[in-house]
PDB file of N, CA and C in Angstrom:
ATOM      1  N   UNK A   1     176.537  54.055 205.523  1.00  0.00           N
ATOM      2  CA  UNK A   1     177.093  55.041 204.620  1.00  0.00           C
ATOM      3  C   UNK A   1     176.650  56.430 205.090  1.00  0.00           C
ATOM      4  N   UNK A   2     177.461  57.453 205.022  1.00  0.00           N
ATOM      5  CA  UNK A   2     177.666  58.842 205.700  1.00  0.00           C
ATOM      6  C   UNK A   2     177.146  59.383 204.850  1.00  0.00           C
ATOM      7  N   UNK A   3     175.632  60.232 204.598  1.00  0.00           N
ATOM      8  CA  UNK A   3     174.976  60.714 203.687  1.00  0.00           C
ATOM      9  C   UNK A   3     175.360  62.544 204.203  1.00  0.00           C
ATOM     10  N   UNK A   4     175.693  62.621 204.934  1.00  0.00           N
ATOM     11  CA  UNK A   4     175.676  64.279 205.870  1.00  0.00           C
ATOM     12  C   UNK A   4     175.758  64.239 206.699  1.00  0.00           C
ATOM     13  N   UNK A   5     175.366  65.452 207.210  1.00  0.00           N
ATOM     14  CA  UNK A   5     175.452  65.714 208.397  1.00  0.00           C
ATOM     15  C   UNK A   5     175.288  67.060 208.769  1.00  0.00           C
ATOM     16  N   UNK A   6     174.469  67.512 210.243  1.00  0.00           N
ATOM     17  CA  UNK A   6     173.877  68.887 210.795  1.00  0.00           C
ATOM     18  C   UNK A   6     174.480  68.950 211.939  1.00  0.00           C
ATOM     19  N   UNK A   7     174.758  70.197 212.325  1.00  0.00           N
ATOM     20  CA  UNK A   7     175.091  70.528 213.830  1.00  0.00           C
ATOM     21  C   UNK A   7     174.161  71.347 214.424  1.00  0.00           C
ATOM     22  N   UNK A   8     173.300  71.345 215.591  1.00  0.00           N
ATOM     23  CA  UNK A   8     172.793  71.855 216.179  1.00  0.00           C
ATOM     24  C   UNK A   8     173.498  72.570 217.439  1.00  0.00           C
ATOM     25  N   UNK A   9     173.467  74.343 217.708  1.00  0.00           N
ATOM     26  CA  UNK A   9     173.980  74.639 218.948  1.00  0.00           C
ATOM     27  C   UNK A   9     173.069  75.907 218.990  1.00  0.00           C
ATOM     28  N   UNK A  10     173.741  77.041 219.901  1.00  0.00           N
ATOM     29  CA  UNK A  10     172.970  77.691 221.011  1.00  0.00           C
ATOM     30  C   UNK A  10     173.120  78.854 220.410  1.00  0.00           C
ATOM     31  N   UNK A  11     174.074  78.822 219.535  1.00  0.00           N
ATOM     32  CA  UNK A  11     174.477  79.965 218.885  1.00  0.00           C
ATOM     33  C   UNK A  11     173.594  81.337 217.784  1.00  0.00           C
ATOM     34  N   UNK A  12     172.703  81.898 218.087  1.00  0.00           N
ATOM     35  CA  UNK A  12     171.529  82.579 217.891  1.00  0.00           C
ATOM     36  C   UNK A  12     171.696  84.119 217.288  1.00  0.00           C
ATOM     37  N   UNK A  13     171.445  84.857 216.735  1.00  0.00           N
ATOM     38  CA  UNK A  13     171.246  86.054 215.954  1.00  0.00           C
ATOM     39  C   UNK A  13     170.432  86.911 216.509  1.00  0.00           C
ATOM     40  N   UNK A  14     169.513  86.155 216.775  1.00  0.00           N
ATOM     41  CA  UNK A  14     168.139  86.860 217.075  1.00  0.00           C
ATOM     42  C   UNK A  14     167.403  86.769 218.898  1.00  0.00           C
ATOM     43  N   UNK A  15     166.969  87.319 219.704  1.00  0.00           N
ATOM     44  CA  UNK A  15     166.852  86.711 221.227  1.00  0.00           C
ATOM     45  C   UNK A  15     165.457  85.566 221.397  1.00  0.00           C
ATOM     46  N   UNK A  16     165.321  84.884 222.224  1.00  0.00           N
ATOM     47  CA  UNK A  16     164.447  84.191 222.461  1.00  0.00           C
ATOM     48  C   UNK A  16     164.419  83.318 221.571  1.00  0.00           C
ATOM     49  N   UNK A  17     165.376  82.668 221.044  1.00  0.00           N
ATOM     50  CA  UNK A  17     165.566  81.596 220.410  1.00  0.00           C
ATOM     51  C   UNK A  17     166.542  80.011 221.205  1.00  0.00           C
ATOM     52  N   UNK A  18     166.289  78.839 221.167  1.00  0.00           N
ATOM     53  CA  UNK A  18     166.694  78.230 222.068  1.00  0.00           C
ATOM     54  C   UNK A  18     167.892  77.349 221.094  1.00  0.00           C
ATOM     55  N   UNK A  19     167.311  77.287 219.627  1.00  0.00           N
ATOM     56  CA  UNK A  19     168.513  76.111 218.582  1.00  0.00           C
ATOM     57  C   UNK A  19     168.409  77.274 217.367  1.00  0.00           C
ATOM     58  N   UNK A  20     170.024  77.030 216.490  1.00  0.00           N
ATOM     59  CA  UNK A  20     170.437  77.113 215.598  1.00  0.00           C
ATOM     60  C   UNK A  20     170.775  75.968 215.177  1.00  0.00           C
ATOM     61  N   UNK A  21     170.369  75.903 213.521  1.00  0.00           N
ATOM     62  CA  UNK A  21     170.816  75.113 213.052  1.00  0.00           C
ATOM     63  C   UNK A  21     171.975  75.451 212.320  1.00  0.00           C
ATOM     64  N   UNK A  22     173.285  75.059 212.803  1.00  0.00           N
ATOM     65  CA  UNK A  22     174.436  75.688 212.524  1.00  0.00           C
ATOM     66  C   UNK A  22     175.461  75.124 211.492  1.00  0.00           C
ATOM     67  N   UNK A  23     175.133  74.210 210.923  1.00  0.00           N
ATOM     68  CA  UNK A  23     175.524  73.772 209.725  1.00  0.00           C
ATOM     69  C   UNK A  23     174.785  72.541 209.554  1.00  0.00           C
ATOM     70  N   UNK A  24     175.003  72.424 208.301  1.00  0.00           N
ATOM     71  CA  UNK A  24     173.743  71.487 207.380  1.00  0.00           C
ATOM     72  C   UNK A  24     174.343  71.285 206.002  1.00  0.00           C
ATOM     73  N   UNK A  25     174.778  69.961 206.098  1.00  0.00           N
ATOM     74  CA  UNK A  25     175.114  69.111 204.560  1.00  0.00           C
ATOM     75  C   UNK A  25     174.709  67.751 204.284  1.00  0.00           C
ATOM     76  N   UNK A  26     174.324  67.460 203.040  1.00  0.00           N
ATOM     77  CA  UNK A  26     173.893  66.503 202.407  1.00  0.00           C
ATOM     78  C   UNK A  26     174.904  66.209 201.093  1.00  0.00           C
ATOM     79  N   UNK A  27     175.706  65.043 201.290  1.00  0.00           N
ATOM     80  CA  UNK A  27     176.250  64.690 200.298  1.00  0.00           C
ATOM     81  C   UNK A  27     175.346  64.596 198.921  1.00  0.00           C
ATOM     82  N   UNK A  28     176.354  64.812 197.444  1.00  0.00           N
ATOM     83  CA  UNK A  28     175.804  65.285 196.604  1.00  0.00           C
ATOM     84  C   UNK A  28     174.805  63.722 196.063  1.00  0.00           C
ATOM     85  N   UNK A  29     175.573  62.754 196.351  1.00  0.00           N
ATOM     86  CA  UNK A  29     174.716  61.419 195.622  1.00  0.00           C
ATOM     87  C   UNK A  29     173.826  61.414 196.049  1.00  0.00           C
ATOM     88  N   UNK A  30     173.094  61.827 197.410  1.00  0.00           N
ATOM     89  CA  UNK A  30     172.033  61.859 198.557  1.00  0.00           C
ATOM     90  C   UNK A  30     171.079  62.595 198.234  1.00  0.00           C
ATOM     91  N   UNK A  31     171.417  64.234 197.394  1.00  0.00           N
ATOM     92  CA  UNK A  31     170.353  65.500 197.190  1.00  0.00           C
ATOM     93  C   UNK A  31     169.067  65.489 196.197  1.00  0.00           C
ATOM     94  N   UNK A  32     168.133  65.509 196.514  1.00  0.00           N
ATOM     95  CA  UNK A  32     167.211  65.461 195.683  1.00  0.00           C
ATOM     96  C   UNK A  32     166.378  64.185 195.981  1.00  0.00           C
ATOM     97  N   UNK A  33     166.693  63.501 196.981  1.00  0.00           N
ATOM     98  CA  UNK A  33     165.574  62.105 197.447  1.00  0.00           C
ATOM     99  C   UNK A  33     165.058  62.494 198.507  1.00  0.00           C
ATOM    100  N   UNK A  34     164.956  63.622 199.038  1.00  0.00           N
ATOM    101  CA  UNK A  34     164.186  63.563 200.687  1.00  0.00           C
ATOM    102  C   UNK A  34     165.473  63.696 202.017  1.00  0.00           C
ATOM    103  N   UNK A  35     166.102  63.335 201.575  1.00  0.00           N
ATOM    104  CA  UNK A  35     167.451  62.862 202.660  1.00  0.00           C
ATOM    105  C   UNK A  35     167.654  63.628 203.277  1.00  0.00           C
ATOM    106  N   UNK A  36     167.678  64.786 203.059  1.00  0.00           N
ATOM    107  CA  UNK A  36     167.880  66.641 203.716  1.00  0.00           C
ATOM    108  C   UNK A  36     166.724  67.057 204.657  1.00  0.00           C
ATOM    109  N   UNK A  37     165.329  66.870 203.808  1.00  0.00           N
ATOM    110  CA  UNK A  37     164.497  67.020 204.380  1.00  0.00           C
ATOM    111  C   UNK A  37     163.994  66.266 205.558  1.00  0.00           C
ATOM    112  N   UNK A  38     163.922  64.640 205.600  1.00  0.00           N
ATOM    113  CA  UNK A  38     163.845  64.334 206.543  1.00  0.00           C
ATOM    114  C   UNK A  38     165.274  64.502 207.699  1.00  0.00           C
ATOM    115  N   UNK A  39     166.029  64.603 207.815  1.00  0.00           N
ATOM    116  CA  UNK A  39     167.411  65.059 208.805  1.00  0.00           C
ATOM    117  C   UNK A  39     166.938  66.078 209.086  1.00  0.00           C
ATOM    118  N   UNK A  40     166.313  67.139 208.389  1.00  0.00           N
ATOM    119  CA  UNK A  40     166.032  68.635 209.512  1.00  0.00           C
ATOM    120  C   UNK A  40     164.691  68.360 209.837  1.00  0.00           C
ATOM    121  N   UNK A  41     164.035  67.678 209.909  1.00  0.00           N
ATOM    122  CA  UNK A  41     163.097  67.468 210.873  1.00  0.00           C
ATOM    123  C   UNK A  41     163.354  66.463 211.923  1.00  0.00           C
ATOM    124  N   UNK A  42     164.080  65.546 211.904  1.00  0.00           N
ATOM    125  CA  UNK A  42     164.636  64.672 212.818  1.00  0.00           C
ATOM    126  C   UNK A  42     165.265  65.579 213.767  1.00  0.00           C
ATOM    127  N   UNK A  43     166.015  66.531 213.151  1.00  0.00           N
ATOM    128  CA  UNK A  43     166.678  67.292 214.303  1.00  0.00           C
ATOM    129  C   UNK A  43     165.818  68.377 214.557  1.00  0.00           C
ATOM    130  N   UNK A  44     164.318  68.843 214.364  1.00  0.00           N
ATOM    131  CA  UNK A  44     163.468  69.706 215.033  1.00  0.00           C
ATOM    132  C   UNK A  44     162.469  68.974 215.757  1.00  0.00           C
ATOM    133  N   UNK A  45     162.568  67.614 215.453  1.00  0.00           N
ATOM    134  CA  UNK A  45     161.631  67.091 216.823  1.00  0.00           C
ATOM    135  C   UNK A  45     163.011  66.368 217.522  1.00  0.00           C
ATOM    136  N   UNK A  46     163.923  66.316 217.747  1.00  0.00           N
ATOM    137  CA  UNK A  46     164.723  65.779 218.621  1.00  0.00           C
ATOM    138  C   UNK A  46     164.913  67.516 219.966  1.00  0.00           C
ATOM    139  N   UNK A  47     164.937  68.755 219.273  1.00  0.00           N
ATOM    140  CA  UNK A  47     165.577  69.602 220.120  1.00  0.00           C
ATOM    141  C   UNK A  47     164.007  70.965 219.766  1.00  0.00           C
ATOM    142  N   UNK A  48     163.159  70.150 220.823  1.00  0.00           N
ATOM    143  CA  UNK A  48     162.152  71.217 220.554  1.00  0.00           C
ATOM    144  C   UNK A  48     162.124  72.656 221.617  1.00  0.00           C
ATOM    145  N   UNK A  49     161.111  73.505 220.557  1.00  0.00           N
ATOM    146  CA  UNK A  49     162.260  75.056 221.206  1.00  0.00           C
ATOM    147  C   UNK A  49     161.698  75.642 219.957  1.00  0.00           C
ATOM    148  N   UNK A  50     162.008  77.002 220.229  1.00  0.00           N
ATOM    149  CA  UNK A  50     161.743  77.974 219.051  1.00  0.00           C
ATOM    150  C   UNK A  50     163.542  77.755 218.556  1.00  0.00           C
ATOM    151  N   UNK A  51     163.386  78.078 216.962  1.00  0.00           N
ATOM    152  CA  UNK A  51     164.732  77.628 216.234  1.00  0.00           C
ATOM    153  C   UNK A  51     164.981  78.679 215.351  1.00  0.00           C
ATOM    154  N   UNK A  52     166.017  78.985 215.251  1.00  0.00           N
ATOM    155  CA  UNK A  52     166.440  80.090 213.810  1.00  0.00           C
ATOM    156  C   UNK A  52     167.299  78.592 212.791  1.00  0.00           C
ATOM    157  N   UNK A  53     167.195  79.316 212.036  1.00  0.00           N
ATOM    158  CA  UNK A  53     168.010  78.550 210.447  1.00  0.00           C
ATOM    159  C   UNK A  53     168.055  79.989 209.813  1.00  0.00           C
ATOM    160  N   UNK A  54     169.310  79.836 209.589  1.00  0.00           N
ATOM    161  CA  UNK A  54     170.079  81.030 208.744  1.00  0.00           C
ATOM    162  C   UNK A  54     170.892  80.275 207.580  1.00  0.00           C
ATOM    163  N   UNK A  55     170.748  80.999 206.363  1.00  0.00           N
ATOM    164  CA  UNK A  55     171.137  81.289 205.361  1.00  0.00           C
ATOM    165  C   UNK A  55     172.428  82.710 204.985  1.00  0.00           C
ATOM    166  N   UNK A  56     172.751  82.541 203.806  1.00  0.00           N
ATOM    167  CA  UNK A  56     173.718  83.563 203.004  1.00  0.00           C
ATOM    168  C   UNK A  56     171.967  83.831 202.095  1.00  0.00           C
ATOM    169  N   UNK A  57     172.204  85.299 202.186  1.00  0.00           N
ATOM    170  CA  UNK A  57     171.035  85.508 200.942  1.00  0.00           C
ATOM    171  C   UNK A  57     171.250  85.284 199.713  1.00  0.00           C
ATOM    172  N   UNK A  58     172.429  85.320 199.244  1.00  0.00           N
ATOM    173  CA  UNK A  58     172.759  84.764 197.768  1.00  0.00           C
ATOM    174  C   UNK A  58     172.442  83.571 197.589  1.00  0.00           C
ATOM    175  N   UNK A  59     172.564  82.477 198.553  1.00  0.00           N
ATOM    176  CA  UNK A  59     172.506  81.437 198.408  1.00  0.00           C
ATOM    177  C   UNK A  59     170.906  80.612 198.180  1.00  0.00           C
ATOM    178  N   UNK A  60     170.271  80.811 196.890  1.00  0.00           N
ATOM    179  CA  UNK A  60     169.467  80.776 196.586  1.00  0.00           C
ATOM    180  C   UNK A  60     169.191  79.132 196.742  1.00  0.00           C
ATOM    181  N   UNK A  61     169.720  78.646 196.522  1.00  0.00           N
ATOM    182  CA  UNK A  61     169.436  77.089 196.615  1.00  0.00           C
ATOM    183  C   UNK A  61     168.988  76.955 198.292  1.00  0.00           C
ATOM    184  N   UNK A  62     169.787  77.269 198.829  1.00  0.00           N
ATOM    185  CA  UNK A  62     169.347  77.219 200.766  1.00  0.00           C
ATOM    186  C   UNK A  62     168.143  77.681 201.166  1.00  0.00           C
ATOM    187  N   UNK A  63     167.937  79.032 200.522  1.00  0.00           N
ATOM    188  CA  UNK A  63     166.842  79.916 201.264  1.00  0.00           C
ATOM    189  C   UNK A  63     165.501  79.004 200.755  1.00  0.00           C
ATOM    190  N   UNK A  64     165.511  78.278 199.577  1.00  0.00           N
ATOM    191  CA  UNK A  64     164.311  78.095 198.999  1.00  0.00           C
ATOM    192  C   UNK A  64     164.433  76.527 199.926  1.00  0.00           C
ATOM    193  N   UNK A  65     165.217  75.692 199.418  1.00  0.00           N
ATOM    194  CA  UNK A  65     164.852  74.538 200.318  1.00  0.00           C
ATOM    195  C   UNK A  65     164.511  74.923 201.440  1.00  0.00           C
ATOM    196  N   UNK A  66     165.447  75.622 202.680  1.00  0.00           N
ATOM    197  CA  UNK A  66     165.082  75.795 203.682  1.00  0.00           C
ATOM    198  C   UNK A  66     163.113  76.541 204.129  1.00  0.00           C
ATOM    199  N   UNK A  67     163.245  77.188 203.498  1.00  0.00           N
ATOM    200  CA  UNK A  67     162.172  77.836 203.151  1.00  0.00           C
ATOM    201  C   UNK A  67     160.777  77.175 203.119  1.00  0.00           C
ATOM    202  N   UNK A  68     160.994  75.891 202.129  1.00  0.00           N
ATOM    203  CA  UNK A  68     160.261  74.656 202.085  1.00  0.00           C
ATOM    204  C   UNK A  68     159.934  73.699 202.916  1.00  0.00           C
ATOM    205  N   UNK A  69     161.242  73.548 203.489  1.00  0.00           N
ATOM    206  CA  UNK A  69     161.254  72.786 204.694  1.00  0.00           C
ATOM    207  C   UNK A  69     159.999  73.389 205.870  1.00  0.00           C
ATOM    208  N   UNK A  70     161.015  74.448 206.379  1.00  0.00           N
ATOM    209  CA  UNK A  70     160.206  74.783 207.595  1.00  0.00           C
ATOM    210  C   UNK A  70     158.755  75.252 207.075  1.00  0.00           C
ATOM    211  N   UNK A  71     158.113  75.868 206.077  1.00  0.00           N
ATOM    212  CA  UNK A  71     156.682  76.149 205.901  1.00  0.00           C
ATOM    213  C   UNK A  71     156.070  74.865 205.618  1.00  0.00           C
ATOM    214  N   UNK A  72     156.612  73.928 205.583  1.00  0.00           N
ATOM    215  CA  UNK A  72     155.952  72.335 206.079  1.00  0.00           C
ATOM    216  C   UNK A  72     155.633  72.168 207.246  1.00  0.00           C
ATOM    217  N   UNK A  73     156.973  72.315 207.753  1.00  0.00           N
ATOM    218  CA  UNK A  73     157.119  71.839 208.822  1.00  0.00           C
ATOM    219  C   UNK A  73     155.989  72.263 210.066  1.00  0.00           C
ATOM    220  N   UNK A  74     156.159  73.637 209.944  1.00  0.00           N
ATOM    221  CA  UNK A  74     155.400  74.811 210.963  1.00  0.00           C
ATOM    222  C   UNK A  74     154.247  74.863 210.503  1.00  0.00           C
ATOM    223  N   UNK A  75     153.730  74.256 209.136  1.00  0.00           N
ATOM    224  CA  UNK A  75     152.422  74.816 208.501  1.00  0.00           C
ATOM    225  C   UNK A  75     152.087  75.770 208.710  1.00  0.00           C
ATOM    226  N   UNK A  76     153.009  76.791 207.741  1.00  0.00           N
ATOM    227  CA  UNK A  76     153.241  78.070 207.411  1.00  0.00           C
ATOM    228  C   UNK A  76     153.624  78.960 208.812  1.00  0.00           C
ATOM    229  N   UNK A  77     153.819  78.290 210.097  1.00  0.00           N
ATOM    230  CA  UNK A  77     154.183  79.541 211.299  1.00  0.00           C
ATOM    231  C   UNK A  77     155.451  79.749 211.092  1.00  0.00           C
ATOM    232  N   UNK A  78     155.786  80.467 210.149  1.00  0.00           N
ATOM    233  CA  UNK A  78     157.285  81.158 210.803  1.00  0.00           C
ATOM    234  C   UNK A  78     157.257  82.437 209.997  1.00  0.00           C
ATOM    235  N   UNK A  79     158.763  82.819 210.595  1.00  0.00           N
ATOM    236  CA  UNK A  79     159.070  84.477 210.279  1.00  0.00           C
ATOM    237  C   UNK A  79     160.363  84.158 209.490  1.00  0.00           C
ATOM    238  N   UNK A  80     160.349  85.275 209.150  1.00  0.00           N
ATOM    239  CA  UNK A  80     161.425  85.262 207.862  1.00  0.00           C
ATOM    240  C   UNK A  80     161.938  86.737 208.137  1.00  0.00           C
ATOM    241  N   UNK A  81     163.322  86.891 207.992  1.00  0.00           N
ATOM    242  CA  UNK A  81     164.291  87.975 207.873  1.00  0.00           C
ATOM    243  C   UNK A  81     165.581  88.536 207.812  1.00  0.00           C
ATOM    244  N   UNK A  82     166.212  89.403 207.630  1.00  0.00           N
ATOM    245  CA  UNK A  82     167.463  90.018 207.420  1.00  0.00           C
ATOM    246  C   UNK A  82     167.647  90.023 208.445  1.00  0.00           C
ATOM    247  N   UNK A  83     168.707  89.837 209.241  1.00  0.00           N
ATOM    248  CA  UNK A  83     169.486  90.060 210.717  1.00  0.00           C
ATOM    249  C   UNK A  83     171.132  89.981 210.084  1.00  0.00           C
ATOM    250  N   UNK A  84     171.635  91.149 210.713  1.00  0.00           N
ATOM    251  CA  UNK A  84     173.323  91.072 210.846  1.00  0.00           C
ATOM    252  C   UNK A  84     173.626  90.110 211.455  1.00  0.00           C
ATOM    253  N   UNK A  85     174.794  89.487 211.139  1.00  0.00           N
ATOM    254  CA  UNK A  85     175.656  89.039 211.818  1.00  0.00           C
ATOM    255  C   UNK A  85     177.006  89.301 212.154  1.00  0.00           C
ATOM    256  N   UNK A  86     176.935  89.423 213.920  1.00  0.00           N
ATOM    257  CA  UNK A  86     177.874  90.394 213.943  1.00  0.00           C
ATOM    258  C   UNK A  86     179.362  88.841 214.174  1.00  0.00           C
ATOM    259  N   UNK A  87     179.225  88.037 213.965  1.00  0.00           N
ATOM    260  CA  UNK A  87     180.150  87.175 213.730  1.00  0.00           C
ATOM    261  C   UNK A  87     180.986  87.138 212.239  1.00  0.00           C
ATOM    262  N   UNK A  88     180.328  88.224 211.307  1.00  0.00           N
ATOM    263  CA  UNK A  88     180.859  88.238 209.636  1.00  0.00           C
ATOM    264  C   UNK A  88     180.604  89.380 209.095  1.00  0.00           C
ATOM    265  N   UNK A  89     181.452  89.711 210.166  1.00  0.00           N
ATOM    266  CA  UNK A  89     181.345  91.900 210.004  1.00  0.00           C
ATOM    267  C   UNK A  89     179.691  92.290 209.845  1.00  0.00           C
ATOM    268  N   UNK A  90     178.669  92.063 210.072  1.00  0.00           N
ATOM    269  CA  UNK A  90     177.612  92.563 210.101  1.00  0.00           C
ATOM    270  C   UNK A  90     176.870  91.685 208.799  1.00  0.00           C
ATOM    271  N   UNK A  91     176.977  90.829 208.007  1.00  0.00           N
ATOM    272  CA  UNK A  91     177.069  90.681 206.922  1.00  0.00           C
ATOM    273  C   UNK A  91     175.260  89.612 206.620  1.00  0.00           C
ATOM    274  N   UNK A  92     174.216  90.513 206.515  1.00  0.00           N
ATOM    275  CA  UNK A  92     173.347  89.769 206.379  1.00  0.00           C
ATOM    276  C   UNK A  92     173.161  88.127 206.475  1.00  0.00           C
ATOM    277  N   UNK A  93     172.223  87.768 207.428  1.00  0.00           N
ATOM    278  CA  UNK A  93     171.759  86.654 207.182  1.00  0.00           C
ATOM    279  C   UNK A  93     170.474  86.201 206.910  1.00  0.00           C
ATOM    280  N   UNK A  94     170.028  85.824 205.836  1.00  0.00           N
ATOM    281  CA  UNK A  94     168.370  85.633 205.790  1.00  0.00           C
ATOM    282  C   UNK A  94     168.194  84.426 206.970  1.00  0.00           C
ATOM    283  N   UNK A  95     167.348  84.707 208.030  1.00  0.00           N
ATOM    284  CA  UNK A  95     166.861  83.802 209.371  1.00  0.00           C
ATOM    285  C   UNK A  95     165.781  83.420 209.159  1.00  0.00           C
ATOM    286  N   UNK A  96     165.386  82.700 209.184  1.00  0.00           N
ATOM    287  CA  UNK A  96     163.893  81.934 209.800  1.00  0.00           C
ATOM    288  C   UNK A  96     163.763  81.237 210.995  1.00  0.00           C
ATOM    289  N   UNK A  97     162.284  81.725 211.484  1.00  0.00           N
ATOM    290  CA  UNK A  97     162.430  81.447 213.190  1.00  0.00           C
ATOM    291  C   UNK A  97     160.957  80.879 213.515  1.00  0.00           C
ATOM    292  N   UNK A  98     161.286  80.198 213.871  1.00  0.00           N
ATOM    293  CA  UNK A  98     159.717  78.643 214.160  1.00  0.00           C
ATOM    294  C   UNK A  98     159.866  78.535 215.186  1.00  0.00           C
ATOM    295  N   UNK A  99     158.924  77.543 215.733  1.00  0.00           N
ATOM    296  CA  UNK A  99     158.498  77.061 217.168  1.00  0.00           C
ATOM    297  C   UNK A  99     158.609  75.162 216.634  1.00  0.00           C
ATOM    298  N   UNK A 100     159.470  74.501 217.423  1.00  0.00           N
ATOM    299  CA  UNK A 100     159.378  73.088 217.016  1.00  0.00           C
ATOM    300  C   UNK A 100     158.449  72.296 218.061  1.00  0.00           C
ATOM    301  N   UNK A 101     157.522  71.938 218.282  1.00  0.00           N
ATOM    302  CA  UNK A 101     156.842  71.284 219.392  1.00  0.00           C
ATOM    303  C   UNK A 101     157.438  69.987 219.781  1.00  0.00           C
ATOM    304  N   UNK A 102     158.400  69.213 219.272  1.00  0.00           N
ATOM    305  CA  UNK A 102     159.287  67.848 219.496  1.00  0.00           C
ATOM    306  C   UNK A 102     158.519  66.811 218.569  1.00  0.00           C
ATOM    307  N   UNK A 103     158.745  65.731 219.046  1.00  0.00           N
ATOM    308  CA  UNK A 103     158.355  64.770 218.137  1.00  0.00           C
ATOM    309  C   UNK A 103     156.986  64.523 217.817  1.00  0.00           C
ATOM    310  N   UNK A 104     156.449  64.202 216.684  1.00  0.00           N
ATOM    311  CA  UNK A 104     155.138  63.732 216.437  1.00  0.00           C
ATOM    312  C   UNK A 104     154.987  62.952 215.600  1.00  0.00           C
TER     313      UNK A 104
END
């Protein structure tokens, strides 16, 4: 059964970054058991590399999971910030940018 699904590519905001995580869904019966959380770490020790994850800043539900996620993940190493995107007329993206060491 098809719980989601993430795309990982190259596609970056910010320089010296090697993965975006470029879309990210979790079907709704799935949300709230872990299911999200473990999939974005599956896919940060599968493609290790420094990583951005971008958000909509409105999108308060994203920034905070995401948010959660990676200050687990990184135990607390990452950065957090506003970057344009010049793919949506300039149109803010809240980024976060970690270092994934691969699997452990």
């Amino acid at each position: 059964m098809l719980a989601g699904f993430c795309l990982v590519d190259r596609y970056v905001l910010v320089p010296k970054v090697d993965w975006s995580m470029s879309q990210f869904q979790v079907l709704a019966p799935f949300t709230g058991h872990g299911v999200g959380r473990r999939a974005a770490i599956q896919a940060f020790n599968a493609f290790p590399g420094r990583w951005q994850v971008s958000q909509i800043p409105e999108n308060e539900a994203a920034v905070l999971f995401w948010r959660n996620v990676i200050d687990t993940y990184s135990g607390g190493g990452f950065e957090e910030r506003l970057v344009p995107s010049p793919k949506r007329d300039d149109e803010p993206r809240n980024v976060m940018l970690f270092t994934a060491p691969g699997p452990r």
